[in-house]
C-alpha atoms as a PDB file:
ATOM      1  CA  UNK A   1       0.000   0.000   0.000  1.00  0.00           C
ATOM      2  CA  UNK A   2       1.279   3.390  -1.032  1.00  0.00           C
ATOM      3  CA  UNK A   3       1.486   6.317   1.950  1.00  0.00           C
ATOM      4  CA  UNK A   4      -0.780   8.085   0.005  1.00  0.00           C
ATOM      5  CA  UNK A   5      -3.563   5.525   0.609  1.00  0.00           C
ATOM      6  CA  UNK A   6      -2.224   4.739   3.873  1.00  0.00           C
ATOM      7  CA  UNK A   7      -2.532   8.172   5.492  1.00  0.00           C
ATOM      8  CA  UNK A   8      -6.561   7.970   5.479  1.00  0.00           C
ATOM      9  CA  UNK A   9      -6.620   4.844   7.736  1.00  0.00           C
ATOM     10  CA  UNK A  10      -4.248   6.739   9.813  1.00  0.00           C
ATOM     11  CA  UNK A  11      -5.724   7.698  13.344  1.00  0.00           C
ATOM     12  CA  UNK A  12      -5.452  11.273  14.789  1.00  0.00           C
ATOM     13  CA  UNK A  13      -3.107  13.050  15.996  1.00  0.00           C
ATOM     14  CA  UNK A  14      -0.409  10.738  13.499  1.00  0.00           C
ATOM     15  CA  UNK A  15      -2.522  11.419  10.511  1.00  0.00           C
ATOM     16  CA  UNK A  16      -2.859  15.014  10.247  1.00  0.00           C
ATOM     17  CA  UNK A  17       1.350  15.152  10.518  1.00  0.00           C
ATOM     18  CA  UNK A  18       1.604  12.746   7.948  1.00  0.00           C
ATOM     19  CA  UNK A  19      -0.988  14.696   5.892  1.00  0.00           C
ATOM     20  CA  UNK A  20       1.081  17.583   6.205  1.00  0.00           C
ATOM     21  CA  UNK A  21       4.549  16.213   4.671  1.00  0.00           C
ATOM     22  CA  UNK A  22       2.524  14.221   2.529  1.00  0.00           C
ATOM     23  CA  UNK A  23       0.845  17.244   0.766  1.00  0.00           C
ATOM     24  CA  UNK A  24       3.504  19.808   1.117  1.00  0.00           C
ATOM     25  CA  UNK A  25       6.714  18.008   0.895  1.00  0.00           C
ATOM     26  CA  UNK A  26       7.348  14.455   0.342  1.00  0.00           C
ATOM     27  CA  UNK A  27       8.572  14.131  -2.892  1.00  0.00           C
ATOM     28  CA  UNK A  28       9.227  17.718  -3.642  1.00  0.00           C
ATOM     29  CA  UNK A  29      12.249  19.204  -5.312  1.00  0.00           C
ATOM     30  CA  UNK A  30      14.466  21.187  -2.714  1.00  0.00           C
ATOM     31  CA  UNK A  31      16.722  23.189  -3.626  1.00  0.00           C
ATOM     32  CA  UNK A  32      18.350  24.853  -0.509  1.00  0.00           C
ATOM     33  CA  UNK A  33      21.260  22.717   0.537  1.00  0.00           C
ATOM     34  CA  UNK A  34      20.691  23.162   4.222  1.00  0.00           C
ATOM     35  CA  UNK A  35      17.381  21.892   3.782  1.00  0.00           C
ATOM     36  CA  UNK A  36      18.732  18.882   1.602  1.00  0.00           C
ATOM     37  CA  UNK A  37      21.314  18.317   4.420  1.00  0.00           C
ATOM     38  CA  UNK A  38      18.011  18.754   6.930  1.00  0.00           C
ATOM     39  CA  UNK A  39      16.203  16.038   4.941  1.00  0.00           C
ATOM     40  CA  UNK A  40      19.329  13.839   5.178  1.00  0.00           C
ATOM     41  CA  UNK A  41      19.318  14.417   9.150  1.00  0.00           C
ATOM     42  CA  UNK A  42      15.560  13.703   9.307  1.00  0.00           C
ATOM     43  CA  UNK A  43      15.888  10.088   7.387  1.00  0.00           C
ATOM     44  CA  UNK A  44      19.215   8.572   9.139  1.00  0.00           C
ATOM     45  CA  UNK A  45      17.394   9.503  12.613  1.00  0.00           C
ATOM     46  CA  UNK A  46      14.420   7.854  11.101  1.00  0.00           C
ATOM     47  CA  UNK A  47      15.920   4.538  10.805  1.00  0.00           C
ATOM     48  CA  UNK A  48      14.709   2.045  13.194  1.00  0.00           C
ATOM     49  CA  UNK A  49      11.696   4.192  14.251  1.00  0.00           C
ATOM     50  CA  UNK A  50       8.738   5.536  12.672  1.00  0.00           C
ATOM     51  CA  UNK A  51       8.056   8.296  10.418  1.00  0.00           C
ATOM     52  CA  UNK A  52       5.720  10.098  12.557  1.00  0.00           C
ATOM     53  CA  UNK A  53       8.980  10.134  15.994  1.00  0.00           C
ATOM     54  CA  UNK A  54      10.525  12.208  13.106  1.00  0.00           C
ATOM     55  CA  UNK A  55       7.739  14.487  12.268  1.00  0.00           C
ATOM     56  CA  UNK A  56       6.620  14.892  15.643  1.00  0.00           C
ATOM     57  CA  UNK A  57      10.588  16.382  16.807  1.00  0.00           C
ATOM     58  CA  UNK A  58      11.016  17.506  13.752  1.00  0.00           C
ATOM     59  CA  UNK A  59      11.369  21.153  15.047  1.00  0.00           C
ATOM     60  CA  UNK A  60      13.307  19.561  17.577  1.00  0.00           C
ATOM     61  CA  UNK A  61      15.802  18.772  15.258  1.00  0.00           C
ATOM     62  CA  UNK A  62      15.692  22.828  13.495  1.00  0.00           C
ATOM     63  CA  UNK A  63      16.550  24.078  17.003  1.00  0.00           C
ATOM     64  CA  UNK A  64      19.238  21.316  17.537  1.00  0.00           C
ATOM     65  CA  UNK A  65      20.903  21.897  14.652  1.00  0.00           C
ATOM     66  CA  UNK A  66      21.109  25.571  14.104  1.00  0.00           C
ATOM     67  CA  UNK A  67      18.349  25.163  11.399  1.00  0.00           C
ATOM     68  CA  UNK A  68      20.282  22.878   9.667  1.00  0.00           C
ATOM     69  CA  UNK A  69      23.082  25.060   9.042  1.00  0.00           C
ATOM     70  CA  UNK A  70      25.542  23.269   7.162  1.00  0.00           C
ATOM     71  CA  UNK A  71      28.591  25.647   8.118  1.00  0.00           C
ATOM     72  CA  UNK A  72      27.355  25.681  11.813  1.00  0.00           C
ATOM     73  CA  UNK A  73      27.107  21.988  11.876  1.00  0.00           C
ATOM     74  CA  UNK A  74      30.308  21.575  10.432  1.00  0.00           C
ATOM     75  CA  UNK A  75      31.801  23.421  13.116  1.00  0.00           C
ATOM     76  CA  UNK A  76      29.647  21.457  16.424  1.00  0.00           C
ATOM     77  CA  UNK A  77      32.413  21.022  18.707  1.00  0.00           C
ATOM     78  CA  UNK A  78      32.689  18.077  21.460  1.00  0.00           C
ATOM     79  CA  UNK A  79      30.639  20.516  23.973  1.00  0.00           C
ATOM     80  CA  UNK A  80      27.906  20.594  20.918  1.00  0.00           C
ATOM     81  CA  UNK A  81      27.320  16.326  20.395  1.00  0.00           C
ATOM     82  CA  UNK A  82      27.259  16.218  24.565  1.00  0.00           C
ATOM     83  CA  UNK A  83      24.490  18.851  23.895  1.00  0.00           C
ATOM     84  CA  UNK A  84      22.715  17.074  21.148  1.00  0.00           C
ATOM     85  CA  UNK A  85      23.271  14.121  22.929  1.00  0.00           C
ATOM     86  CA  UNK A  86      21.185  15.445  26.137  1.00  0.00           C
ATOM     87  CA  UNK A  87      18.480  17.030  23.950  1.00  0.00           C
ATOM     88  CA  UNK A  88      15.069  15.321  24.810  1.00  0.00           C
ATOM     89  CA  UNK A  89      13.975  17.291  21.186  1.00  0.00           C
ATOM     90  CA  UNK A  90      15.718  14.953  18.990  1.00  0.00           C
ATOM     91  CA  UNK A  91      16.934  11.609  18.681  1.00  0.00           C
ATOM     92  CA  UNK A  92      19.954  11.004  20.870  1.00  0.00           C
ATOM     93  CA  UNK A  93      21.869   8.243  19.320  1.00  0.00           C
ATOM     94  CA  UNK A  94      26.086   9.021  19.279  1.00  0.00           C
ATOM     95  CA  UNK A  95      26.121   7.570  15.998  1.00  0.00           C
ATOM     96  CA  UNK A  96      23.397   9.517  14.220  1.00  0.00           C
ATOM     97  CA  UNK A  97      24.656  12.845  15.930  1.00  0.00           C
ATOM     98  CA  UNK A  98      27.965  12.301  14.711  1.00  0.00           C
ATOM     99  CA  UNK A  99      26.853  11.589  11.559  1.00  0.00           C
ATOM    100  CA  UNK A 100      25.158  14.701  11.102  1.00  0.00           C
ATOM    101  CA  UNK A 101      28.173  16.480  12.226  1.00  0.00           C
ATOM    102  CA  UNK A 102      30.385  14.958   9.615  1.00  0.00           C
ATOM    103  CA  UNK A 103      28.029  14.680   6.719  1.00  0.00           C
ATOM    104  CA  UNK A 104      27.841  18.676   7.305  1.00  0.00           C
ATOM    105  CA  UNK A 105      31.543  18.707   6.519  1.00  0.00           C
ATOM    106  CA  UNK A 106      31.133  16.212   3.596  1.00  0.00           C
ATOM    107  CA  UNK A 107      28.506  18.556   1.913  1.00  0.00           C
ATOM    108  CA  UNK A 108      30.606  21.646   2.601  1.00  0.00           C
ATOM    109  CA  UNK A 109      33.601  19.781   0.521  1.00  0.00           C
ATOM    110  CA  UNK A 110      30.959  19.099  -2.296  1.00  0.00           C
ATOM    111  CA  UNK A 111      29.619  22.293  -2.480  1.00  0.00           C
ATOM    112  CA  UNK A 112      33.624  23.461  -2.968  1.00  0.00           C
ATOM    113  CA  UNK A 113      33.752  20.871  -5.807  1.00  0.00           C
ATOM    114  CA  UNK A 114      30.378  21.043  -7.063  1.00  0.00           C
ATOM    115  CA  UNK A 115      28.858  24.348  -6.468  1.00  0.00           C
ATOM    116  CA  UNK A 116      26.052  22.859  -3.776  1.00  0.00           C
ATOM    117  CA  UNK A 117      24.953  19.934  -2.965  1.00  0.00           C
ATOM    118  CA  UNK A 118      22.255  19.931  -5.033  1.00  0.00           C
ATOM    119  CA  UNK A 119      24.548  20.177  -7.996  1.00  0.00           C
ATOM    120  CA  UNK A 120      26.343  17.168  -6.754  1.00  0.00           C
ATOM    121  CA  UNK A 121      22.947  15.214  -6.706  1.00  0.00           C
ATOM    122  CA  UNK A 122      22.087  16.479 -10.192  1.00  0.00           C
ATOM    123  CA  UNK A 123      25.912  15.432 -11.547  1.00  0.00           C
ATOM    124  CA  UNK A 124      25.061  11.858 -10.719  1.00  0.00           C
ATOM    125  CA  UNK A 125      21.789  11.697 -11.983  1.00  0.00           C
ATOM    126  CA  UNK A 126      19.644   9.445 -12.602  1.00  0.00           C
ATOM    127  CA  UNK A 127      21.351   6.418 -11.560  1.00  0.00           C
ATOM    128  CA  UNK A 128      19.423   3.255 -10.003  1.00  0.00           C
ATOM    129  CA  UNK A 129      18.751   2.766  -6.092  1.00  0.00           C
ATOM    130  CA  UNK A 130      21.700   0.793  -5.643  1.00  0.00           C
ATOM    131  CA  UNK A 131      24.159   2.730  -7.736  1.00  0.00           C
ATOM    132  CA  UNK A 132      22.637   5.604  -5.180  1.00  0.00           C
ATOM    133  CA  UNK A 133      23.101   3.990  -2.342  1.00  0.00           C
ATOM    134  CA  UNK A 134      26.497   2.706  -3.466  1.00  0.00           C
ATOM    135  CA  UNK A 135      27.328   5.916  -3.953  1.00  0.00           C
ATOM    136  CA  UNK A 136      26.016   7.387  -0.640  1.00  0.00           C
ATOM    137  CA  UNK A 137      27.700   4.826   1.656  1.00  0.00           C
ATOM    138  CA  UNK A 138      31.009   5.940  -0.276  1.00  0.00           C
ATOM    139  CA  UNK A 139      30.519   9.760   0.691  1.00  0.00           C
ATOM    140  CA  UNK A 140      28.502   9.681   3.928  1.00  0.00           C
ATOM    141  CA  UNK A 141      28.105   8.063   7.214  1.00  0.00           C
ATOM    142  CA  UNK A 142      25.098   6.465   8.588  1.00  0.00           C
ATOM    143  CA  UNK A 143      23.619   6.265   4.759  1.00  0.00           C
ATOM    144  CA  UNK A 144      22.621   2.976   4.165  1.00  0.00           C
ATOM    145  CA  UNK A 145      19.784   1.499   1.657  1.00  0.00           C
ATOM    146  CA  UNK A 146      16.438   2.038   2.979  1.00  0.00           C
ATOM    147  CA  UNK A 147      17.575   6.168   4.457  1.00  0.00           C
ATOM    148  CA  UNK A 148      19.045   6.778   0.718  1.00  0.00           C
ATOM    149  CA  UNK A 149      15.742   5.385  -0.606  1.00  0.00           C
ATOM    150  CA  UNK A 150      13.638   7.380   1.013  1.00  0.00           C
ATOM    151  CA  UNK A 151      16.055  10.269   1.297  1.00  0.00           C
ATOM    152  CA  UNK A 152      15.521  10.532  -2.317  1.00  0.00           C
ATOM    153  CA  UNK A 153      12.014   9.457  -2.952  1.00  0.00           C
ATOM    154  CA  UNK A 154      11.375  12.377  -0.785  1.00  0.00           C
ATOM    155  CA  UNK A 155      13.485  14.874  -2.570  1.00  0.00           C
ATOM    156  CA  UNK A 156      11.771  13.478  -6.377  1.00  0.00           C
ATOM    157  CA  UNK A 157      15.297  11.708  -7.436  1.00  0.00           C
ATOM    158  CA  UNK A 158      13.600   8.394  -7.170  1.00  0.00           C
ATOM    159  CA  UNK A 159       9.902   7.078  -8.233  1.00  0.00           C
ATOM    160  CA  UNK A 160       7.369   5.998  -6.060  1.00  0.00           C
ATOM    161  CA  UNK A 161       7.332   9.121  -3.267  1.00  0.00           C
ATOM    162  CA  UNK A 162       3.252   8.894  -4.896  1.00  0.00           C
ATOM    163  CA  UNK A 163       1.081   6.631  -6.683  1.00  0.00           C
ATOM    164  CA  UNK A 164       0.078   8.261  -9.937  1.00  0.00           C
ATOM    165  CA  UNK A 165      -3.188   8.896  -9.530  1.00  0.00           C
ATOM    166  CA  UNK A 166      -2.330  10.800  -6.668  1.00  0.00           C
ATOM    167  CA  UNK A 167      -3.321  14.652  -6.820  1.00  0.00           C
ATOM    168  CA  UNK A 168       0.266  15.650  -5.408  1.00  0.00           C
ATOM    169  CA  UNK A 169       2.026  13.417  -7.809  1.00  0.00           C
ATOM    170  CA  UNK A 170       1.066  15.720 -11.068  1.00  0.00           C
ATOM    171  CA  UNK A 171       1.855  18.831  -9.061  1.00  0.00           C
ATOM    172  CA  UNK A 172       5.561  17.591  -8.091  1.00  0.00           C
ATOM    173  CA  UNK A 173       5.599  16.659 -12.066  1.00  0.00           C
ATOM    174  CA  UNK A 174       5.003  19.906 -12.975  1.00  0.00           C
ATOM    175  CA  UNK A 175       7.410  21.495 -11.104  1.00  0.00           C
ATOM    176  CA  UNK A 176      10.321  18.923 -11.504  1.00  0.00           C
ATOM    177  CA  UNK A 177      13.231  20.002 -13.856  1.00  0.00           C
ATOM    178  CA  UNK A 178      13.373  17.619 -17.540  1.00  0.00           C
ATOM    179  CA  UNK A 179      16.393  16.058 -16.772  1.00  0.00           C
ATOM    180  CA  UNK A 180      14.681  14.310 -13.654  1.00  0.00           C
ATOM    181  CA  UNK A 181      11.368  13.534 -14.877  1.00  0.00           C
ATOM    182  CA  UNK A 182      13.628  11.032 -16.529  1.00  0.00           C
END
């Protein structure tokens, strides 16, 4: 079953937040880095729980991480993980914060080579889910098949973020560059 036909069997207060992301931004093109490299923080703390942990802290995780600035992450200090690691607002697994930490320093070395992040993504595209994930375990930490799956179903570099007859699946269409409608 696709999450857009699972969300209506959804109980309250779950479904509304899964409404939300659904609607407005699973599957969407971003184009901010720092919100790519939030994304990435949001799916490698989602592994091993549920979607809807994430959503519900997922402000947790803005505050936390200086809104997911990449050049402020970069920089966290030890002082900074012991604080992430005693924040009730996120997730507070040592290997997930310091992941975080060093994929902001990864990102800040492709954006030197690449221009952003974004452009990075866009150099290797398309490529399949396993070249991806290949690819992602090679560069970052903590990146392994299911989070680069959905990391990139839910940025529109891989199928299936919607069914097709899915209202939000023709607007993400229409707003998706040529090259990765492909």
């Amino acid at each position: 079953m696709s999450y857009c036909n699972y969300i209506p069997l959804m109980k309250e207060p779950g479904r509304s937040l899964h409404q939300n992301y659904h609607d407005h931004h699973y599957g969407f093109p971003i184009h901010d880095d720092n919100e790519l490299f939030g994304r990435l923080i949001l799916e490698i703390n989602q592994a091993g729980l549920s979607w809807e942990t994430i959503l519900k802290k997922e402000e947790g995780f803005r505050k936390a991480y200086d809104n997911f600035n990449l050049k402020k992450v970069a920089a966290y200090t030890e002082k900074d993980r012991e604080r992430l690691l005693a924040d009730p607002g996120i997730i507070r697994n040592k290997l997930k914060v310091n992941a975080a930490i060093e994929n902001a320093k990864v990102i800040l070395q492709l954006q030197k080579e690449y221009g952003s992040f974004e452009n990075w993504l866009e150099h290797h595209h398309p490529k399949t889910k396993e070249e991806w994930v290949k690819l992602f375990k090679k560069t970052f930490r903590f990146t392994g098949g299911e989070i680069v799956n959905e990391f990139l179903m839910s940025i529109g570099y891989l199928s299936g973020a919607h069914s097709e007859s899915c209202p939000v699946h023709g607007e993400i269409l229409k707003m998706k560059p040529m090259w990765l409608k492909k």
